[in-house]
N, C-alpha and C. Protein backbone atom coordinates (compact mmCIF):
# COMPACT_ATOMS: atom_id res chain seq x y z
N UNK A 1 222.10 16.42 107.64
CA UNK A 1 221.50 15.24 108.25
C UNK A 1 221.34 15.49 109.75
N UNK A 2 220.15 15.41 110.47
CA UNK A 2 219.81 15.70 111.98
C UNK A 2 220.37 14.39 112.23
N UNK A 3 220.20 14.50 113.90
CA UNK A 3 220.34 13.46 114.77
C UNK A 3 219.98 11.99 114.07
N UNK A 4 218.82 11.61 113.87
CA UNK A 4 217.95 10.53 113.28
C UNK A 4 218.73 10.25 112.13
N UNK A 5 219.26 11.04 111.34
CA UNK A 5 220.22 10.43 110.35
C UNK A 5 221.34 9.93 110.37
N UNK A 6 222.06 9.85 111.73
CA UNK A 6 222.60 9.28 112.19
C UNK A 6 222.63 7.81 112.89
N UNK A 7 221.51 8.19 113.66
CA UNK A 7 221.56 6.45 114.19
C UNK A 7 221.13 5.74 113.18
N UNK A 8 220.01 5.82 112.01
CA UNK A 8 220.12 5.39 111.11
C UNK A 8 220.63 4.68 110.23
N UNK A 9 222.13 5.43 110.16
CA UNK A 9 223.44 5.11 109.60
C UNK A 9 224.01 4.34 110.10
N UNK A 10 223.87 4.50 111.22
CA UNK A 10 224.47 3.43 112.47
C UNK A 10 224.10 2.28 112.27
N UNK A 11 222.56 2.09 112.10
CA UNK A 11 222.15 0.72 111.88
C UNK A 11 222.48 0.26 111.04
N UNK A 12 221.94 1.12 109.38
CA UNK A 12 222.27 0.40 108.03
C UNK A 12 224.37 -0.25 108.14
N UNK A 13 225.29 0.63 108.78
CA UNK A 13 226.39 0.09 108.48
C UNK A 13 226.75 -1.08 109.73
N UNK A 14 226.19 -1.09 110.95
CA UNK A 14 225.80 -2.31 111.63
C UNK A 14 225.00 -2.93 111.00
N UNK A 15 224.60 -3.68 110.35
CA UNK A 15 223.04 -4.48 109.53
C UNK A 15 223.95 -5.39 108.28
N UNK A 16 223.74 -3.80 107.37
CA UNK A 16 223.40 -4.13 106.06
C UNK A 16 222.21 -4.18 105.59
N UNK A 17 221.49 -3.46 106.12
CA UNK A 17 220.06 -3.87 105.44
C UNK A 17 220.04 -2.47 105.02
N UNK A 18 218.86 -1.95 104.33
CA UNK A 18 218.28 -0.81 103.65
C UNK A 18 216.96 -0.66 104.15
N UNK A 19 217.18 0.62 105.17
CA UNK A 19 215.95 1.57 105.59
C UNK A 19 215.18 2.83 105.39
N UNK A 20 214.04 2.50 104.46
CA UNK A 20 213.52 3.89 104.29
C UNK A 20 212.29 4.08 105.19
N UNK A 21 212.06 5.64 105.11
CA UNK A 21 211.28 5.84 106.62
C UNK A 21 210.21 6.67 105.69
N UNK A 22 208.70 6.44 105.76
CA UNK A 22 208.07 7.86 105.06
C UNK A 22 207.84 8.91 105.74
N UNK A 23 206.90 9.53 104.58
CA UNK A 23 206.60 10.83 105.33
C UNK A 23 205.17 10.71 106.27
N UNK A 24 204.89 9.82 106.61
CA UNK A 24 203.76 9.16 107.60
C UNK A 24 204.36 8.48 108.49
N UNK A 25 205.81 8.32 108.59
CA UNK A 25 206.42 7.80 109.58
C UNK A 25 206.38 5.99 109.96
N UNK A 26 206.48 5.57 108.50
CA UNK A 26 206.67 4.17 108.35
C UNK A 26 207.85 3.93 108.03
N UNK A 27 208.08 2.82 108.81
CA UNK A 27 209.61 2.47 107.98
C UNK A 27 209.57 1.03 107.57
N UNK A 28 210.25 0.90 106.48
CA UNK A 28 210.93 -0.22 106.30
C UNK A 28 212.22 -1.24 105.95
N UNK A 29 212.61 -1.98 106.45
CA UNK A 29 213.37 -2.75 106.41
C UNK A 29 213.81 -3.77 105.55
N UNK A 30 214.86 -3.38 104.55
CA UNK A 30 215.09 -4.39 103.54
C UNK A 30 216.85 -4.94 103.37
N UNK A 31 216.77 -6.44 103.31
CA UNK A 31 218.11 -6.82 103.48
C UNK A 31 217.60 -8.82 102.90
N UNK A 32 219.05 -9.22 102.71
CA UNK A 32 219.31 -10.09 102.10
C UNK A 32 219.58 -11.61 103.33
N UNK A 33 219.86 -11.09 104.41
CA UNK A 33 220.33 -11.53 106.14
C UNK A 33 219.43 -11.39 107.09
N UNK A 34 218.54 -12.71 107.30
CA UNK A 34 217.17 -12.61 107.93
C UNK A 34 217.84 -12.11 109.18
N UNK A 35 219.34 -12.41 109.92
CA UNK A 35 219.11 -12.32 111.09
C UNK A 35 220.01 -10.84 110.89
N UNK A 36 219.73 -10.16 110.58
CA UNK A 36 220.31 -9.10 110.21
C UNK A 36 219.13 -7.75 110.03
N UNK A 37 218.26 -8.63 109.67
CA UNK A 37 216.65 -7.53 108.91
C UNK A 37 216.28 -7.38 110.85
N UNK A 38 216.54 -8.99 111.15
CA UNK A 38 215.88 -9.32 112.54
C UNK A 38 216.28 -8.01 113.67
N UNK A 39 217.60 -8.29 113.46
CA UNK A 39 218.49 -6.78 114.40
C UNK A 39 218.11 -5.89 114.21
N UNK A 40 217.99 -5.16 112.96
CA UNK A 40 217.80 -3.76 112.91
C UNK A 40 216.10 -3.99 113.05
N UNK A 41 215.48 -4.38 113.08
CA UNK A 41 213.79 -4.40 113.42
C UNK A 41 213.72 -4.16 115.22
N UNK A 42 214.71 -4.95 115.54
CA UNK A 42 214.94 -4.80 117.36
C UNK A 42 215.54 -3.62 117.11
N UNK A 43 216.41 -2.92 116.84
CA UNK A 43 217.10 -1.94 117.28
C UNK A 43 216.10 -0.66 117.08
N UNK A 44 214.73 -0.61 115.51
CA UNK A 44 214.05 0.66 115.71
C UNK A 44 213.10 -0.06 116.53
N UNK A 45 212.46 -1.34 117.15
CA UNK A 45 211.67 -1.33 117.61
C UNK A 45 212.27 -0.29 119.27
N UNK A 46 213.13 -0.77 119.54
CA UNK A 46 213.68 -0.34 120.74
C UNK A 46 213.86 1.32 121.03
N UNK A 47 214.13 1.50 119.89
CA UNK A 47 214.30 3.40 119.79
C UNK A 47 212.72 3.47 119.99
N UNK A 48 211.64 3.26 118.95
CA UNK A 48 210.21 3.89 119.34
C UNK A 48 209.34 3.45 120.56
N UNK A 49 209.96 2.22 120.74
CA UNK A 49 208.80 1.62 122.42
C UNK A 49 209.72 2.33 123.52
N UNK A 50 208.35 3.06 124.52
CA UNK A 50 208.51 3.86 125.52
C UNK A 50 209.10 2.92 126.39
N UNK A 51 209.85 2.68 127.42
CA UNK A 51 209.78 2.01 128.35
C UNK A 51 209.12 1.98 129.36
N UNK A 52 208.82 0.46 129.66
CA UNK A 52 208.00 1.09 131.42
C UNK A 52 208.54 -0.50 132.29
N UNK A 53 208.28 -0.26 133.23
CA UNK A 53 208.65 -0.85 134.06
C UNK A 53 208.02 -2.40 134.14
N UNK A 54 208.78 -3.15 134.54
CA UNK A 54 208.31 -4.60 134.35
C UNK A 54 209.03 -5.35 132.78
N UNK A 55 209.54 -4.50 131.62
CA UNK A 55 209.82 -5.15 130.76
C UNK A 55 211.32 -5.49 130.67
N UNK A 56 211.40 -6.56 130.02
CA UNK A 56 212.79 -6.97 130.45
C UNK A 56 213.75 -6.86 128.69
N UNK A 57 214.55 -6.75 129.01
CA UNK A 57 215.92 -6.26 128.01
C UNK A 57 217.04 -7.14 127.78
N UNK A 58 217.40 -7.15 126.87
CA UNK A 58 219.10 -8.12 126.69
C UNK A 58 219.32 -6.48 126.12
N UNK A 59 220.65 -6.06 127.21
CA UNK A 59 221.46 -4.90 126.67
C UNK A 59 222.82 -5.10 127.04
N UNK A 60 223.82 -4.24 126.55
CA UNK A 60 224.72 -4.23 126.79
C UNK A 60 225.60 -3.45 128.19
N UNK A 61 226.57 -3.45 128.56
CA UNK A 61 226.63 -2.56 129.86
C UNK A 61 228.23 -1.72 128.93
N UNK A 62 227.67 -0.42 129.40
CA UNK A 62 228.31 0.51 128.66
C UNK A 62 229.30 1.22 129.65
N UNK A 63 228.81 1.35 130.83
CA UNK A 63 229.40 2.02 131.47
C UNK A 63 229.49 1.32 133.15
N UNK A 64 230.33 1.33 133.61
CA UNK A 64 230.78 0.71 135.27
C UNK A 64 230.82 2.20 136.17
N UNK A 65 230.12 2.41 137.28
CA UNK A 65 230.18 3.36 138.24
C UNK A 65 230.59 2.31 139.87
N UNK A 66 231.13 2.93 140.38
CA UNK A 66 231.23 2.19 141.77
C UNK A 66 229.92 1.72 142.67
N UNK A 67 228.82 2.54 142.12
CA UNK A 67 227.32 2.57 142.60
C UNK A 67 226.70 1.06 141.85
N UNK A 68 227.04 1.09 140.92
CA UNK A 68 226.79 -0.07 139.92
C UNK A 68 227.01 0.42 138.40
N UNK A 69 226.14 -0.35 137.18
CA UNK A 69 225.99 -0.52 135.94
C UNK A 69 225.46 -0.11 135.32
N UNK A 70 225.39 0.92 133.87
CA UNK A 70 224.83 1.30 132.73
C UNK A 70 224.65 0.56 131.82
N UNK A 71 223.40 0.30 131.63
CA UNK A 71 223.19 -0.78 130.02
C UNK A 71 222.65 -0.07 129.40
N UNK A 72 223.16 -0.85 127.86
CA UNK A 72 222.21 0.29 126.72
C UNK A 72 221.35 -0.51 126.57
N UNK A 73 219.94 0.11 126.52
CA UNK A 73 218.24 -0.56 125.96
C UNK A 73 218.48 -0.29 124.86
N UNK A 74 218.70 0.54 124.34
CA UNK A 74 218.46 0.66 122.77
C UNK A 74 219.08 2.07 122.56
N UNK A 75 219.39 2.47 121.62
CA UNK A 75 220.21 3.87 121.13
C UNK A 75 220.02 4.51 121.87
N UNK A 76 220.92 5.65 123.03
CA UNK A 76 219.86 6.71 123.29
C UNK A 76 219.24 6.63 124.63
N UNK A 77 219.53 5.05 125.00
CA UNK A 77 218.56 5.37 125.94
C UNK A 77 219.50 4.11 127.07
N UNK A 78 219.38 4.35 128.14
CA UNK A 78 220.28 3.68 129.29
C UNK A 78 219.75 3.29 130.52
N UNK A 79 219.93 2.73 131.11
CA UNK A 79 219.49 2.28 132.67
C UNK A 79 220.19 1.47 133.37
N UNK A 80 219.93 2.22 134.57
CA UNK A 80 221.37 1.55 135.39
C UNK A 80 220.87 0.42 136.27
N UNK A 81 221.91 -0.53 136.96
CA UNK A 81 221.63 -1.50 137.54
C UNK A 81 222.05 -0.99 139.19
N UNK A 82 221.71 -0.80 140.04
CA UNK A 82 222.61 -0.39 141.42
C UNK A 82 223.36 -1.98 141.89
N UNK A 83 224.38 -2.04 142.46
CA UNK A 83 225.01 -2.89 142.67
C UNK A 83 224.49 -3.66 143.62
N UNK A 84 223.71 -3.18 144.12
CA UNK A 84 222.10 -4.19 144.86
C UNK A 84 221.37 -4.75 144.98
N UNK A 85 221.35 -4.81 142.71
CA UNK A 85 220.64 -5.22 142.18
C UNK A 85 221.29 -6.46 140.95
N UNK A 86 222.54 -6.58 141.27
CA UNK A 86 223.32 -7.30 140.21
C UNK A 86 222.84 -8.54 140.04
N UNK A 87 223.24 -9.01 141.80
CA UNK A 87 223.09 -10.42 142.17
C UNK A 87 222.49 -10.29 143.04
N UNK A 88 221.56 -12.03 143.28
CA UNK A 88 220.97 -12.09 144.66
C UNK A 88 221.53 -12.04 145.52
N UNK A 89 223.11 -12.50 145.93
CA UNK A 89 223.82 -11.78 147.40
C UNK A 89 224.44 -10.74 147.08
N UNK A 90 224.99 -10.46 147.99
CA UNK A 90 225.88 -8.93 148.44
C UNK A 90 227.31 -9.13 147.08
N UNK A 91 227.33 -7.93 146.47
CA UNK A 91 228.66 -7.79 145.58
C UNK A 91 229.01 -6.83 146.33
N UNK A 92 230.58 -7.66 146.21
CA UNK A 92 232.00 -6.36 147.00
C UNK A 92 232.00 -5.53 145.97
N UNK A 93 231.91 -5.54 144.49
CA UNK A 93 231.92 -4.36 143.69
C UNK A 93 231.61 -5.12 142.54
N UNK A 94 231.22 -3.78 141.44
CA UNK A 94 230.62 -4.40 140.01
C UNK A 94 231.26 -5.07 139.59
N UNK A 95 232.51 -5.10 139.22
CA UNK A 95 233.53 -5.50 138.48
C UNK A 95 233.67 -6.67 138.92
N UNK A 96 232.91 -7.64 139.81
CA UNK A 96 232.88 -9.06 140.44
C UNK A 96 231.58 -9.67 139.67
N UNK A 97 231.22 -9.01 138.64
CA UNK A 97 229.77 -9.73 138.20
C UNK A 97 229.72 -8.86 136.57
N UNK A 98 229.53 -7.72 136.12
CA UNK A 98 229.87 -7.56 134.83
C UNK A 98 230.96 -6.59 134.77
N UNK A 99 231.62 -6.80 133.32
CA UNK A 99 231.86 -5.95 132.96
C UNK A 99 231.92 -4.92 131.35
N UNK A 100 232.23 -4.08 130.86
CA UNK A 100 231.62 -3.06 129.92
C UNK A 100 232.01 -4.16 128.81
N UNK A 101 230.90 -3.89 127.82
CA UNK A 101 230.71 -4.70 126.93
C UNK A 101 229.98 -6.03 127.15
N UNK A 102 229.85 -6.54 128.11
CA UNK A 102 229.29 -7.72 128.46
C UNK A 102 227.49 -7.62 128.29
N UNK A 103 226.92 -8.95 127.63
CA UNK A 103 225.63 -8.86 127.18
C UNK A 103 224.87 -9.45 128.64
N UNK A 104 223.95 -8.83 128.66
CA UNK A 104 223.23 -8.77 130.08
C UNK A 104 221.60 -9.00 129.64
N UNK A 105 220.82 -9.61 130.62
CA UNK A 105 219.35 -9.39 130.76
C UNK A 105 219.40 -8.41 131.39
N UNK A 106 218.54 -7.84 131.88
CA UNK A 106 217.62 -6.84 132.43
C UNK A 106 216.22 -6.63 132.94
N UNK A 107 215.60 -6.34 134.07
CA UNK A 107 214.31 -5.96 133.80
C UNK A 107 214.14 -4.73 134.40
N UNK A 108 213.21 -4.19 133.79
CA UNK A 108 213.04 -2.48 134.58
C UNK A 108 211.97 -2.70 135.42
N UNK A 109 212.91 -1.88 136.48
CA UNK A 109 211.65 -2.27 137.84
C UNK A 109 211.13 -0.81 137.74
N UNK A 110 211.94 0.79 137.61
CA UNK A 110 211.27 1.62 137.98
C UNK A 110 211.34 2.92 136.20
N UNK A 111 210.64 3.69 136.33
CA UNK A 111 210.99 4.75 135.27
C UNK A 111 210.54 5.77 136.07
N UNK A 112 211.68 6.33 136.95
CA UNK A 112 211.56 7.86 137.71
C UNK A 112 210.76 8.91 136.96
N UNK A 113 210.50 9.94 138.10
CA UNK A 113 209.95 11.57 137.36
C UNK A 113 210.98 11.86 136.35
N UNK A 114 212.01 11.67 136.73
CA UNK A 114 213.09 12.26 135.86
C UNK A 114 213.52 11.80 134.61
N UNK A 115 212.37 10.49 134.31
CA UNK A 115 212.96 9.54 133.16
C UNK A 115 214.37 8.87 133.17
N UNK A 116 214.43 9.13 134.25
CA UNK A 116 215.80 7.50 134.81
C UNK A 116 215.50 6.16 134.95
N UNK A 117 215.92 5.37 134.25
CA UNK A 117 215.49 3.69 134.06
C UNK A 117 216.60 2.79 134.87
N UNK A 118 215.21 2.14 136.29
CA UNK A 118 216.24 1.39 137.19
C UNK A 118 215.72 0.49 136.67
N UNK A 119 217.22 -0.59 136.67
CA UNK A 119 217.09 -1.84 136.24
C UNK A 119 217.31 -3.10 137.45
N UNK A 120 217.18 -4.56 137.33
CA UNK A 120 217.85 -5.54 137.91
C UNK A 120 218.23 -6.22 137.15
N UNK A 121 219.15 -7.03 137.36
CA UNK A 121 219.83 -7.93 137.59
C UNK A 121 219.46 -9.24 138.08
N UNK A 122 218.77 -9.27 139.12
CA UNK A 122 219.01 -10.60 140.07
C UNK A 122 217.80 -11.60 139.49
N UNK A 123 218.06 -12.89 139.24
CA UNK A 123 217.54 -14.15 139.12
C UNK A 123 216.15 -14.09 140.01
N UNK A 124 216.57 -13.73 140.88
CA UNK A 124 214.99 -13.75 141.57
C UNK A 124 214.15 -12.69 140.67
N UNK A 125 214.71 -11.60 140.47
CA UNK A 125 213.87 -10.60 140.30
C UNK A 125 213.39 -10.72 138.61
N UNK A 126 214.17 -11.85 138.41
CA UNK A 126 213.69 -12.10 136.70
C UNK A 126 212.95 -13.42 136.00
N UNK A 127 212.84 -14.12 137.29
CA UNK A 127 212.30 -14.90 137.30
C UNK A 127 210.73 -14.74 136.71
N UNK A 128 210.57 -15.92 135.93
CA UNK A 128 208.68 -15.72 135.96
C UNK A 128 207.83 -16.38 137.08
N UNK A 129 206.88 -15.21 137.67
CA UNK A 129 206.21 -15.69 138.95
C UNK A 129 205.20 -16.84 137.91
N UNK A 130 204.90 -17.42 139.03
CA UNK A 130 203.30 -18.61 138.42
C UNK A 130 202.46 -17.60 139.10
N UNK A 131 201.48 -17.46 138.33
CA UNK A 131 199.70 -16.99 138.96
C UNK A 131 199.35 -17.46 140.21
């Protein structure tokens, strides 16, 4: 079983649902727990959509650096928050606003050359502008 058969697994025993994938690269999703079919539909939607900047996320924060926060977007894939970006004022440190495990919004402001995903945090910055 490669990589992909893994997160896979991951989902079906997080879920409960039943996923087969073809050989055209369809998948589908079958389960008895609408909000359950619902999750694992977010979780491969999230593995196949590219990210780009401007879209916003409910992830988890996986990891605390003194710089700031790691959230998971979806399997695989991470973006950090700089502690600049937590809150609209000044944080003395992360650990004053999240911490690991805690469910977070998000929006991605940047996707570097390097495929590094900066995120925010701040109310202003997630706000919806009016036209």
């Amino acid at each position: 079983m490669g990589k992909q058969g893994k997160v896979i697994n991951k989902i079906i025993e997080e879920t409960g649902v039943k996923i087969d994938i073809t050989d055209d690269g369809s998948v589908s999703i079958c389960g008895t727990d609408e909000a359950m079919i619902d999750k694992a539909m977010a979780i491969v939607t999230g593995i196949v959509t590219d990210i780009e900047a401007g879209m916003v996320f409910n992830g988890r924060v996986v990891r605390i650096m003194n710089f700031g926060a790691f959230v998971e977007l979806a399997p695989n894939k991470d973006g950090m928050v700089h502690i600049s970006k937590l809150a609209d004022k000044r944080v003395g440190k992360v650990e004053d606003v999240v911490n690991i495990g805690d469910e977070v919004t998000v929006k991605v402001t940047e996707v570097d050359k390097m495929g590094r995903i900066n995120l925010t945090m701040r109310p202003s910055d997630l706000a919806v502008k009016a036209d």
